[in-house]
PDB file of N, CA and C in Angstrom:
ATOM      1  N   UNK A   1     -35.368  82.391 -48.919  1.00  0.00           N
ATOM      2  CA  UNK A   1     -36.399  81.400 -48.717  1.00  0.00           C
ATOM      3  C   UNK A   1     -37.061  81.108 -50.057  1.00  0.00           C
ATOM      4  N   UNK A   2     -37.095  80.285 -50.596  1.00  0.00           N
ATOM      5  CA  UNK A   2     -38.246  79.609 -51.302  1.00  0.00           C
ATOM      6  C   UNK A   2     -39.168  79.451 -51.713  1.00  0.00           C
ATOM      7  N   UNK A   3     -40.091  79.830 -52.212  1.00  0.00           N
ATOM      8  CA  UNK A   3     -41.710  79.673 -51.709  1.00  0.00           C
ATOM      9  C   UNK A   3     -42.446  79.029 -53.148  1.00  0.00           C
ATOM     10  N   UNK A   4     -41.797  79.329 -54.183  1.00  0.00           N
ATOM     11  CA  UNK A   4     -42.253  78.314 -55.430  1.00  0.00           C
ATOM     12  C   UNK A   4     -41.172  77.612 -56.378  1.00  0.00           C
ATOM     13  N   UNK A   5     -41.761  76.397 -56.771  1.00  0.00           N
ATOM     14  CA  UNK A   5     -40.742  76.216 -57.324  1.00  0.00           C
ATOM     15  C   UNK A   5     -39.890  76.991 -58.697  1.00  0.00           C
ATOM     16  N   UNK A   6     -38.652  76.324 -58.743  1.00  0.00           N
ATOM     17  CA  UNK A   6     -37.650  77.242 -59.280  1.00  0.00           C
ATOM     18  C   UNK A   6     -38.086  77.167 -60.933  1.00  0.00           C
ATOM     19  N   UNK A   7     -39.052  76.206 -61.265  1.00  0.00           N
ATOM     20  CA  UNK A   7     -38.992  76.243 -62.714  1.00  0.00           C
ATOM     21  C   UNK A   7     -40.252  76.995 -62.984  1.00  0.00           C
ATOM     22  N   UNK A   8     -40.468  78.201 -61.889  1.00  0.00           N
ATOM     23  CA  UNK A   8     -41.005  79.586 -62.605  1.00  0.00           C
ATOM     24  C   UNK A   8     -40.874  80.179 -64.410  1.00  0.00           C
ATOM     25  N   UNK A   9     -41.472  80.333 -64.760  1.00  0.00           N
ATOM     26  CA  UNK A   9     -41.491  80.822 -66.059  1.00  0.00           C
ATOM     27  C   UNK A   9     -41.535  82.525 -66.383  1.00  0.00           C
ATOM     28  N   UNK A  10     -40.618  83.438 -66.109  1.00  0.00           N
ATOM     29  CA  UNK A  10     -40.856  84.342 -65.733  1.00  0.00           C
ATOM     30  C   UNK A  10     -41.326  85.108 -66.869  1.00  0.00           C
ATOM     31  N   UNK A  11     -42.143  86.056 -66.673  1.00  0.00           N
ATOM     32  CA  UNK A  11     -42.523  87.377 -67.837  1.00  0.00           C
ATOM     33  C   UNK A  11     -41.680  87.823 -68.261  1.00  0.00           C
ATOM     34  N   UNK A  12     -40.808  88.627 -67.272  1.00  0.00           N
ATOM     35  CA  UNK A  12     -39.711  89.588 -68.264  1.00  0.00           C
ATOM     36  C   UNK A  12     -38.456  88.863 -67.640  1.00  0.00           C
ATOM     37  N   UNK A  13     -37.240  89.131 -68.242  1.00  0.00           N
ATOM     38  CA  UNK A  13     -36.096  89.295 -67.567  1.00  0.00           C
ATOM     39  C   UNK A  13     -34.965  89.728 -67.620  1.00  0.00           C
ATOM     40  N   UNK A  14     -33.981  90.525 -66.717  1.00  0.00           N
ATOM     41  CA  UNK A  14     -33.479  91.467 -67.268  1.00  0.00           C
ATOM     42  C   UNK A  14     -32.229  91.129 -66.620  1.00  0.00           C
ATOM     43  N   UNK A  15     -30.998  91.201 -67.432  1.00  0.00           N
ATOM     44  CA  UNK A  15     -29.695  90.763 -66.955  1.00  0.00           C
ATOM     45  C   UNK A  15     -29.050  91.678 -66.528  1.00  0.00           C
ATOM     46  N   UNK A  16     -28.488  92.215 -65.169  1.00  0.00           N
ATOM     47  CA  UNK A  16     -27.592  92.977 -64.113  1.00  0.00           C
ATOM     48  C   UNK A  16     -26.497  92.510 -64.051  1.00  0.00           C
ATOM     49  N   UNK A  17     -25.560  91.830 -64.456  1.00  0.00           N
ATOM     50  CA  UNK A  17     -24.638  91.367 -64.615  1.00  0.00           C
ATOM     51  C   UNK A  17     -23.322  92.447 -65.092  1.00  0.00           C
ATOM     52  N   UNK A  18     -22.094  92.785 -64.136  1.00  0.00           N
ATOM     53  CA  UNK A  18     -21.521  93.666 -64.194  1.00  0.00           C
ATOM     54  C   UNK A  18     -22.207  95.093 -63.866  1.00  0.00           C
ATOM     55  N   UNK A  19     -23.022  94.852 -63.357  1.00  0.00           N
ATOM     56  CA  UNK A  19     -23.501  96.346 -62.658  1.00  0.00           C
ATOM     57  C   UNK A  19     -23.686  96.294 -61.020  1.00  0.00           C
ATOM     58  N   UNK A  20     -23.065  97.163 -60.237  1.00  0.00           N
ATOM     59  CA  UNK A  20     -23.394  97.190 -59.181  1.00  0.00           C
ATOM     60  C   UNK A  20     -24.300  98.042 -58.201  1.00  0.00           C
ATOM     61  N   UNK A  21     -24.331  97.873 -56.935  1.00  0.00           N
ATOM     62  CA  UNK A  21     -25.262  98.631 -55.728  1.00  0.00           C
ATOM     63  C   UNK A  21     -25.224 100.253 -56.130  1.00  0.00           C
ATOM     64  N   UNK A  22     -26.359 100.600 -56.414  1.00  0.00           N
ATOM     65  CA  UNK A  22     -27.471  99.973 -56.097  1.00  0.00           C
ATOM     66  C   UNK A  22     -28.642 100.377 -57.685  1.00  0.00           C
ATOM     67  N   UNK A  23     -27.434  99.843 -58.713  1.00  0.00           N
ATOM     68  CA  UNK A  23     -27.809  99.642 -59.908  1.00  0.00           C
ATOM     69  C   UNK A  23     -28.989  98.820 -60.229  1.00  0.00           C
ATOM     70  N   UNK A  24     -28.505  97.202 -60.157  1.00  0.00           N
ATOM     71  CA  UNK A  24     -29.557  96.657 -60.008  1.00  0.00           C
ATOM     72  C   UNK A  24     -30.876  96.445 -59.411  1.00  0.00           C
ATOM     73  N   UNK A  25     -31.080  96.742 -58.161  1.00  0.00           N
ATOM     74  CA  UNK A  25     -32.274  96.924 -57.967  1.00  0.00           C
ATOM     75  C   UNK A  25     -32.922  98.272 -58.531  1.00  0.00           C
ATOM     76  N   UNK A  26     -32.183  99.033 -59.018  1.00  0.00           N
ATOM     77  CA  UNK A  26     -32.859 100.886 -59.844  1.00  0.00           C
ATOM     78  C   UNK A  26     -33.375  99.820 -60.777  1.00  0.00           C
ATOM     79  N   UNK A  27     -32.766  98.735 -61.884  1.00  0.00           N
ATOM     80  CA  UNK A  27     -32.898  98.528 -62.883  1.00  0.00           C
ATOM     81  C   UNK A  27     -34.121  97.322 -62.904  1.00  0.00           C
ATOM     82  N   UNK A  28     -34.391  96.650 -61.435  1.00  0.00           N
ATOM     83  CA  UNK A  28     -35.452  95.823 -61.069  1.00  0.00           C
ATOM     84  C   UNK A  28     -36.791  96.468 -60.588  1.00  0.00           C
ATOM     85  N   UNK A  29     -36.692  97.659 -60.111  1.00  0.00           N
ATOM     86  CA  UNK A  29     -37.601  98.209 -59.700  1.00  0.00           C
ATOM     87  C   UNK A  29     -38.464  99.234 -61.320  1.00  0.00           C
ATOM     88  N   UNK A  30     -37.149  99.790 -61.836  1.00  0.00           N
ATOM     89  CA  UNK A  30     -37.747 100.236 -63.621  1.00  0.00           C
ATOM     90  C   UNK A  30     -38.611  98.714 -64.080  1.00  0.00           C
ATOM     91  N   UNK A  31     -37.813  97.908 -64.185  1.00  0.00           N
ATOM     92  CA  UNK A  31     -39.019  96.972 -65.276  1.00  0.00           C
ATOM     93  C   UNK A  31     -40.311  96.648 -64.268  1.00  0.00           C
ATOM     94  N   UNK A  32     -40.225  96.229 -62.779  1.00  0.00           N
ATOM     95  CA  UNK A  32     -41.366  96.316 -62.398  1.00  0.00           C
ATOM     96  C   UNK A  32     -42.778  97.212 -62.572  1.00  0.00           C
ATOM     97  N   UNK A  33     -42.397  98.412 -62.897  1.00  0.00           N
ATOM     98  CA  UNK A  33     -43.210  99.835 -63.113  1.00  0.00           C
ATOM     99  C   UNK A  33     -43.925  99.200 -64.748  1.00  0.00           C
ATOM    100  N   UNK A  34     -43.259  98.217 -65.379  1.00  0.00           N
ATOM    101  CA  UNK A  34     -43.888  98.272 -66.927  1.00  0.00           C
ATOM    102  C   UNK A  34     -44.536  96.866 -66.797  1.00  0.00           C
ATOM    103  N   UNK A  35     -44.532  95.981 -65.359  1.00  0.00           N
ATOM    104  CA  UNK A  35     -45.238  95.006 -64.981  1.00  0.00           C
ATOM    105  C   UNK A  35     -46.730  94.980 -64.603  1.00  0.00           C
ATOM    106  N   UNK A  36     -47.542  94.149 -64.880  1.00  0.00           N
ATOM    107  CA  UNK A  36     -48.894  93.725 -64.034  1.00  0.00           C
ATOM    108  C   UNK A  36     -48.965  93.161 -62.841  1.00  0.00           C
ATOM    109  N   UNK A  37     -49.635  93.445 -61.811  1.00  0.00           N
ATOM    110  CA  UNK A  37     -49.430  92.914 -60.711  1.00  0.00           C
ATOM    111  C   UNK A  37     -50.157  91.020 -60.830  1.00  0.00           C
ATOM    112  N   UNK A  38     -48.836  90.126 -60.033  1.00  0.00           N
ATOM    113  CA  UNK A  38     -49.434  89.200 -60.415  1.00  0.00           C
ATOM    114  C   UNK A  38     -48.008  88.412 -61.377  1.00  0.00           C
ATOM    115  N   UNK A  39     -47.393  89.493 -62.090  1.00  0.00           N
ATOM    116  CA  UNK A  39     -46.516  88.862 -63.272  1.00  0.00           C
ATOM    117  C   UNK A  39     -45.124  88.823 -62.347  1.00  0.00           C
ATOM    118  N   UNK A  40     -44.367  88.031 -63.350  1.00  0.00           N
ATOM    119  CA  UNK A  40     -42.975  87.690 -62.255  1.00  0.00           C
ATOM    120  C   UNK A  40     -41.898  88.188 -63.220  1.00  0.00           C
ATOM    121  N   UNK A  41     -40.575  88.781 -62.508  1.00  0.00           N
ATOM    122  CA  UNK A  41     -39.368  89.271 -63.299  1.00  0.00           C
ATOM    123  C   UNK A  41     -38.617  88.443 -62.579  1.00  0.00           C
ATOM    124  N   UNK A  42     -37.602  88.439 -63.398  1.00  0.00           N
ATOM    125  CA  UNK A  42     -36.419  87.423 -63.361  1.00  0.00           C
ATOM    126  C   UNK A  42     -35.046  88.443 -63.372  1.00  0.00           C
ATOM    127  N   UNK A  43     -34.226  88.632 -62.645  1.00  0.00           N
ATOM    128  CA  UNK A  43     -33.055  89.414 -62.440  1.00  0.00           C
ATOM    129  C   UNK A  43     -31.835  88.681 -62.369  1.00  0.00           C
ATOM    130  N   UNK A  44     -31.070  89.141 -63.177  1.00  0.00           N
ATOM    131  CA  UNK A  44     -29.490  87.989 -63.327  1.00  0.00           C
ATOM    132  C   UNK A  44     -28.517  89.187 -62.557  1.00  0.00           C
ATOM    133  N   UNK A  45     -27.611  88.998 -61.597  1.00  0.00           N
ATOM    134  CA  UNK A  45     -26.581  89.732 -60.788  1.00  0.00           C
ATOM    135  C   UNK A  45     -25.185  89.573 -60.525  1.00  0.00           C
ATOM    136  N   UNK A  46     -24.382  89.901 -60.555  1.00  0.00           N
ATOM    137  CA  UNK A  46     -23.341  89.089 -59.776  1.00  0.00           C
ATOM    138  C   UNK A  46     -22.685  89.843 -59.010  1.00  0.00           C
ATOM    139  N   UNK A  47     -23.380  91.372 -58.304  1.00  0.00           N
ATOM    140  CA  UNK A  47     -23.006  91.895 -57.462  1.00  0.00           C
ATOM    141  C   UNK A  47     -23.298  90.728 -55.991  1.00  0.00           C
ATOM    142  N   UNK A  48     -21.763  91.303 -55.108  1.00  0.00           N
ATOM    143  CA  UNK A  48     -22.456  90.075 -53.613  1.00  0.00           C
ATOM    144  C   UNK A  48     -23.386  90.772 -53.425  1.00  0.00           C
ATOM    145  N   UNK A  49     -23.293  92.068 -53.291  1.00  0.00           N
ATOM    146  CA  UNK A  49     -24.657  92.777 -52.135  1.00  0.00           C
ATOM    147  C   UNK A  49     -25.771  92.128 -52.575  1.00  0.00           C
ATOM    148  N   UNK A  50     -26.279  92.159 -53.962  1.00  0.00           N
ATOM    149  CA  UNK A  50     -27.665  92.011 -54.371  1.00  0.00           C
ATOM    150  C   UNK A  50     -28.336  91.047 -53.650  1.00  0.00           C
ATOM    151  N   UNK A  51     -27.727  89.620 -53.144  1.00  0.00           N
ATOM    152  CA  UNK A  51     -28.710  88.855 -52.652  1.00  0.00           C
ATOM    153  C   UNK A  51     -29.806  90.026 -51.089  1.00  0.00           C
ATOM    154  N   UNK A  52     -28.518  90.902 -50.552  1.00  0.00           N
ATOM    155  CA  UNK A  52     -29.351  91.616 -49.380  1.00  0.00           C
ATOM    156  C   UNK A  52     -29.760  92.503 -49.902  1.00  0.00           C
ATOM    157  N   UNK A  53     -29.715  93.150 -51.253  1.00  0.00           N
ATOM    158  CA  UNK A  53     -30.370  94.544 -51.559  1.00  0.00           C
ATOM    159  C   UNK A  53     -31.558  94.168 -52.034  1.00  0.00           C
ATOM    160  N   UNK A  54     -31.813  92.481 -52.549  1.00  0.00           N
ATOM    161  CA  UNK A  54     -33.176  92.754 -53.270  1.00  0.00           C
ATOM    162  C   UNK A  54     -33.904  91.823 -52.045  1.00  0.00           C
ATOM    163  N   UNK A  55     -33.288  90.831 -50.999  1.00  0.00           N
ATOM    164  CA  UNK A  55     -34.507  90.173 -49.590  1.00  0.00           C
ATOM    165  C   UNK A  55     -35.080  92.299 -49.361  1.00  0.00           C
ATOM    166  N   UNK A  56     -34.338  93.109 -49.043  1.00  0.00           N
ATOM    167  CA  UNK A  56     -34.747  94.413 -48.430  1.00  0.00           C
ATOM    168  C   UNK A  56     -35.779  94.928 -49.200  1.00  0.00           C
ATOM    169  N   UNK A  57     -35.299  95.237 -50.641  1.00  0.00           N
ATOM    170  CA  UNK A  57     -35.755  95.866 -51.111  1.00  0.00           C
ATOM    171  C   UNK A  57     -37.497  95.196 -51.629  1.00  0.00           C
ATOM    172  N   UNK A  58     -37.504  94.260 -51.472  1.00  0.00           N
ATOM    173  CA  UNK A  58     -39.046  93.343 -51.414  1.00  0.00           C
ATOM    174  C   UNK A  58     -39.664  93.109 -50.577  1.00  0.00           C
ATOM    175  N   UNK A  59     -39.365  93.148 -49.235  1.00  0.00           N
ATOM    176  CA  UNK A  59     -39.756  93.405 -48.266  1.00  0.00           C
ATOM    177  C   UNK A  59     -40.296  94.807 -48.182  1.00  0.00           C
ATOM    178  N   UNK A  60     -39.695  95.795 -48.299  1.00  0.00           N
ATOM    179  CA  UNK A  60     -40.075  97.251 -48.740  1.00  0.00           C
ATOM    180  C   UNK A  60     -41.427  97.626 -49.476  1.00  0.00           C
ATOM    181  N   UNK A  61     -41.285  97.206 -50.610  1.00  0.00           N
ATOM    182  CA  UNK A  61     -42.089  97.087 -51.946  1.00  0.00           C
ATOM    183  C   UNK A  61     -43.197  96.347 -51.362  1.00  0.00           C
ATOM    184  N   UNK A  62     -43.272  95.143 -50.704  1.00  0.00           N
ATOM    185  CA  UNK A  62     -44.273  94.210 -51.098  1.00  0.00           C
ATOM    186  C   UNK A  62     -44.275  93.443 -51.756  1.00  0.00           C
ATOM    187  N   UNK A  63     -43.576  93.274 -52.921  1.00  0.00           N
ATOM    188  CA  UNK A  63     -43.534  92.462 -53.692  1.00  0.00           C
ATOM    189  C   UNK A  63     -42.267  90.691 -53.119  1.00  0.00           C
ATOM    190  N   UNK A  64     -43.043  90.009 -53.859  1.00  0.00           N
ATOM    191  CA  UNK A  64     -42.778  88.644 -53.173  1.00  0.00           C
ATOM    192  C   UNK A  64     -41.533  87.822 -53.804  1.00  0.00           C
ATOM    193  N   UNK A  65     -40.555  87.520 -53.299  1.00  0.00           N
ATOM    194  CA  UNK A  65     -39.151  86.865 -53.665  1.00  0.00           C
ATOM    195  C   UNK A  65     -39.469  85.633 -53.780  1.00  0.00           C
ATOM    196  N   UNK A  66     -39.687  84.916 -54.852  1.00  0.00           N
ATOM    197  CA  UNK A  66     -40.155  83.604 -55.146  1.00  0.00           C
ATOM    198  C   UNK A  66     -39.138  82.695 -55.030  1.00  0.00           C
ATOM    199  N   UNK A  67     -37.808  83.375 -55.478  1.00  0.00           N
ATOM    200  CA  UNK A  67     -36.741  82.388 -55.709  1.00  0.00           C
ATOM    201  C   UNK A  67     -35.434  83.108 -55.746  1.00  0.00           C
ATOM    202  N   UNK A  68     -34.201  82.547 -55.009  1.00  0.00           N
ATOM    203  CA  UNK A  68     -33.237  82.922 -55.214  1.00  0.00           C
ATOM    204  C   UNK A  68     -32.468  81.938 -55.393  1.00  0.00           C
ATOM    205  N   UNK A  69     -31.344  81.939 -56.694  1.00  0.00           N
ATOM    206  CA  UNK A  69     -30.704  80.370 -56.666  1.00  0.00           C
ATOM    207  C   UNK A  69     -29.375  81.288 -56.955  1.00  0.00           C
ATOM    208  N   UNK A  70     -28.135  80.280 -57.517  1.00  0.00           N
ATOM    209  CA  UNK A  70     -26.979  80.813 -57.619  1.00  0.00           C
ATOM    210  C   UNK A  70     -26.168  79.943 -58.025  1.00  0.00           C
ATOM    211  N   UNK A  71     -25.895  80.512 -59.031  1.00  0.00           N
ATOM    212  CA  UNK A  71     -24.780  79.853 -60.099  1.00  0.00           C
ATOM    213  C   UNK A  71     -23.141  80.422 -60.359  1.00  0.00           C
ATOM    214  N   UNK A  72     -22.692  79.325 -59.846  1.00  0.00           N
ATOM    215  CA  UNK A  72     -20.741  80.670 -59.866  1.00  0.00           C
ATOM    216  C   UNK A  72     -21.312  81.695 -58.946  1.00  0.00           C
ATOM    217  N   UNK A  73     -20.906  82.756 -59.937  1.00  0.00           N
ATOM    218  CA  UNK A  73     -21.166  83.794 -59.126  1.00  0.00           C
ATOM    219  C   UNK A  73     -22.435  84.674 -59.744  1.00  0.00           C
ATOM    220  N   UNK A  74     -22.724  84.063 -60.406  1.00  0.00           N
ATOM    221  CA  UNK A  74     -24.425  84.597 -60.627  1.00  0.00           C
ATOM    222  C   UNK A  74     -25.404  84.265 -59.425  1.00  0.00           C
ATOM    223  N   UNK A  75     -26.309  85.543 -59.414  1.00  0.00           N
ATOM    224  CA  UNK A  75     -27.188  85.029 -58.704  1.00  0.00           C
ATOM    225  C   UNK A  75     -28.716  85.338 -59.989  1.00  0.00           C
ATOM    226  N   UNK A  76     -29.629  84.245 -59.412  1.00  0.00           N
ATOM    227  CA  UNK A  76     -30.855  84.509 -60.272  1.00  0.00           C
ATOM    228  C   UNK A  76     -32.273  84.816 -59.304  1.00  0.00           C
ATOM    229  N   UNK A  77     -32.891  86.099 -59.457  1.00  0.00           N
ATOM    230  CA  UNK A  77     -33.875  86.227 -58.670  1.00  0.00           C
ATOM    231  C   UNK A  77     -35.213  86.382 -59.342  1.00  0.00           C
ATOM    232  N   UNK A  78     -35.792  85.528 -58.562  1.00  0.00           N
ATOM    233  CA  UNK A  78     -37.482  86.103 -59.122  1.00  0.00           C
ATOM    234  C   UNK A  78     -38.370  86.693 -58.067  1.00  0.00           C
ATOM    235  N   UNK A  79     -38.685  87.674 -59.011  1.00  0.00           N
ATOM    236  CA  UNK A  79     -39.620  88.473 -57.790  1.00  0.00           C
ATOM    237  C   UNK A  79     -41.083  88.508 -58.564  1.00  0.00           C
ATOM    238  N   UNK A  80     -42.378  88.181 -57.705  1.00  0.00           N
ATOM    239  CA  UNK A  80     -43.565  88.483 -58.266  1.00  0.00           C
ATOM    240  C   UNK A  80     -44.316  89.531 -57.552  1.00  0.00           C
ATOM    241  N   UNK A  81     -44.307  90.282 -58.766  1.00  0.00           N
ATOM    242  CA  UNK A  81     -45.359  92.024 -59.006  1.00  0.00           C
ATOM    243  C   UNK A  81     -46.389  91.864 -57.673  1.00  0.00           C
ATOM    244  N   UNK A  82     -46.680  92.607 -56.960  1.00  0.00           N
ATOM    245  CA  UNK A  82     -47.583  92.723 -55.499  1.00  0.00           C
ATOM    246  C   UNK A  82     -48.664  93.424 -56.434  1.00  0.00           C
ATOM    247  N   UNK A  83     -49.926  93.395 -55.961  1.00  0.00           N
ATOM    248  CA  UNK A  83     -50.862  93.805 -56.437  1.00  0.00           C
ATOM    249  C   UNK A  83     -51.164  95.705 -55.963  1.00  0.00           C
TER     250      UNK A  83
END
């Protein structure tokens, strides 16, 4: 789902690309810990799972999935820091 638009400007962002389950979200949830609540990370993937490991894993957290888009087989996620 959607909820802002995609030309978010994100704080950090960290490329997952060639790493898989349940790498990337270890490696989304590390830079979150060096985040402000409020700030947004940007995650590059091209595992399939990731689109369901990170809807779960934000749901979990709290923290809010602003955007998921997808390129080839990239996917690009933004998630913003929960307070």
């Amino acid at each position: 789902m959607v909820v802002e638009s995609k030309l978010v400007n994100p704080d950090k962002q960290i490329d997952c690309t060639g790493l898989f389950c349940p790498v990337p979200v270890l490696k989304a949830r590390e830079a979150m810990t060096q985040m402000a609540a409020g700030q947004t990370l940007a995650m590059l993937s091209d595992d399939p799972g990731s689109e369901a490991d990170m809807r779960s894993w934000t749901r979990s957290t709290g923290h809010r999935l602003v955007d998921v888009s997808r390129s080839g087989c990239v996917y690009r996620f933004v998630v913003r820091k929960s307070g």
